[in-house]
Protein backbone atom coordinates (compact mmCIF):
# COMPACT_ATOMS: atom_id res chain seq x y z
CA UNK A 1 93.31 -171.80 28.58
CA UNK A 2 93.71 -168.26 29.94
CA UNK A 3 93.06 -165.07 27.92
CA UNK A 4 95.74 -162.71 26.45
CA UNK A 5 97.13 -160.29 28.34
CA UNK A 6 96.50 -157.85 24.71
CA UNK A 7 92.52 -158.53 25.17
CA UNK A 8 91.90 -158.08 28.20
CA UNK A 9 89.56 -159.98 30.61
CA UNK A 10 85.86 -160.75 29.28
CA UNK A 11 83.13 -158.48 31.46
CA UNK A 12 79.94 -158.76 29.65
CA UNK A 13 78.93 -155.07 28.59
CA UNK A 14 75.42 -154.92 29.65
CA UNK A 15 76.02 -156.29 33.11
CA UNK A 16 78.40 -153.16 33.62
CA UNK A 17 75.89 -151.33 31.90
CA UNK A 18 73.13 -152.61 34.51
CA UNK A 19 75.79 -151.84 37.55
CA UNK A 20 76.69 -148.46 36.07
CA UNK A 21 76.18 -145.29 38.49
CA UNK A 22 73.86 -147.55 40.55
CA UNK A 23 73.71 -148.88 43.83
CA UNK A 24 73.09 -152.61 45.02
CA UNK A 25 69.99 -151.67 47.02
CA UNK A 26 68.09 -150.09 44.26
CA UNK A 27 67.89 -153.11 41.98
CA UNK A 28 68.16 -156.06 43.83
CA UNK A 29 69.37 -159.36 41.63
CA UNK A 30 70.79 -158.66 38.15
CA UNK A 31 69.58 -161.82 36.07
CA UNK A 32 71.91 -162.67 33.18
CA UNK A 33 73.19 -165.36 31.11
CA UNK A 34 76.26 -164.37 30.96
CA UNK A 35 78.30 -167.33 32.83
CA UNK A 36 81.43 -166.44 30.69
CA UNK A 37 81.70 -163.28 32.23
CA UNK A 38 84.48 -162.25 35.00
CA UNK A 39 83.55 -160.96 37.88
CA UNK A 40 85.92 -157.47 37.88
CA UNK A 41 86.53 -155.00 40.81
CA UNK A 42 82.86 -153.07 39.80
CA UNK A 43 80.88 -155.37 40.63
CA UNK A 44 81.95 -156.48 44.46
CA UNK A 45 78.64 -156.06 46.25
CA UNK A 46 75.93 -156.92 43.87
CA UNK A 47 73.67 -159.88 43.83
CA UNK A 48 73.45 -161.66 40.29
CA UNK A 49 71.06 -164.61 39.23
CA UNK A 50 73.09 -166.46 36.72
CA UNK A 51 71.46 -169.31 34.66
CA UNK A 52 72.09 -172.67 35.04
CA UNK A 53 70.15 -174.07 32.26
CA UNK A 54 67.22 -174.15 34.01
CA UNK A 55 66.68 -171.27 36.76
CA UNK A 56 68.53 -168.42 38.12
CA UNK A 57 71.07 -169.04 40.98
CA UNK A 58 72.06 -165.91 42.88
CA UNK A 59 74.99 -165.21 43.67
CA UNK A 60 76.64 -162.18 46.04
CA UNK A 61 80.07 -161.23 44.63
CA UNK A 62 82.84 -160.80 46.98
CA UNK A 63 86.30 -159.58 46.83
CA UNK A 64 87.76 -163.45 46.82
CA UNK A 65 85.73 -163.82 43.56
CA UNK A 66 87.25 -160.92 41.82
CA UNK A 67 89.14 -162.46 38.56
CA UNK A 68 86.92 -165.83 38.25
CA UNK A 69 83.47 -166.29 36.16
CA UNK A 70 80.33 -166.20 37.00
CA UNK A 71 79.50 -169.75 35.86
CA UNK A 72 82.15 -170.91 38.57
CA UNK A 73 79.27 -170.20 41.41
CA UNK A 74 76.12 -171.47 39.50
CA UNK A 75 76.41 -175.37 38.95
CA UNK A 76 74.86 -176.41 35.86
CA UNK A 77 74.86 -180.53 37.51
CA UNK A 78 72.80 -181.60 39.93
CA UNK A 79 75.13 -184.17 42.34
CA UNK A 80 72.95 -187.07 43.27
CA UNK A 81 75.43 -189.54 45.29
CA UNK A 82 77.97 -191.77 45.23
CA UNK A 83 76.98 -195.14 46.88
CA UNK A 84 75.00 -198.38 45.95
CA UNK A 85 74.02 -201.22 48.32
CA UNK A 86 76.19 -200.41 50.89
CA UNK A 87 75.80 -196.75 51.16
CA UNK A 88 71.83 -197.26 51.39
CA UNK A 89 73.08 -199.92 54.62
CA UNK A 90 74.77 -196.96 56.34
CA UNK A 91 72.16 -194.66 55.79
CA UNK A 92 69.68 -197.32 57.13
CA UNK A 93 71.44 -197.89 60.42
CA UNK A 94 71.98 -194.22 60.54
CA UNK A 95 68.08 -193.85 60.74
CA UNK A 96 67.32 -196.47 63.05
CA UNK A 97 70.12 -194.61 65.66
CA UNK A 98 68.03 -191.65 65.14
CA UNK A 99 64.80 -193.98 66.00
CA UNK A 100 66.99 -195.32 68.82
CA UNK A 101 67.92 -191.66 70.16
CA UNK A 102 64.26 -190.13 69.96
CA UNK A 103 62.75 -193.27 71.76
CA UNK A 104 65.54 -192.96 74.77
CA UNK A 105 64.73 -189.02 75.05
CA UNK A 106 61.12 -189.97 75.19
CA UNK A 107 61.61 -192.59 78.25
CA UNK A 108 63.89 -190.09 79.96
């Protein structure tokens, strides 16, 4: 669900605050917490470290991100794999024409 036009979008105050009158060289990563938060116009250029729940990602903002959150770029799941039996039978015979491949550059 979007936010009214009337409100506005939601920037979190004290990273524009943090970004105000500065430079992105002179303070490096801006951590925050603030995943809600939309990345506006202001802040193209800076490095943030948003949480995930359990450490900072950073993230560089960019002119395509302008408009979408900051959560967006910091995954909060880690993706394991899809798969089973016969994924782990296609990785093994993946491995052994690796094997195959060193061993021939060897003998070469």
């Amino acid at each position: 669900m979007t936010r009214s036009l009337k409100k506005g979008p939601f920037v979190d105050s004290k990273l524009l605050k943090k970004i105000a009158g500065r430079k992105p060289a002179e303070l490096g990563v801006i951590k925050t917490w603030a995943r809600a938060s939309q990345i506006s116009p202001e802040m193209v250029g800076w490095t943030f470290g948003v949480h995930n729940g359990k450490s900072h990602i950073e993230v560089f903002a960019t002119e395509d991100m302008v408009g979408h959150r900051l959560g967006e770029f910091a995954p909060t799941k880690k993706f394991v794999r899809h798969g089973g039996k016969m994924q782990k039978e296609l990785e093994q015979k993946k491995k052994e024409a690796e094997i195959a491949a060193v061993k021939a550059a060897k003998a070469a």
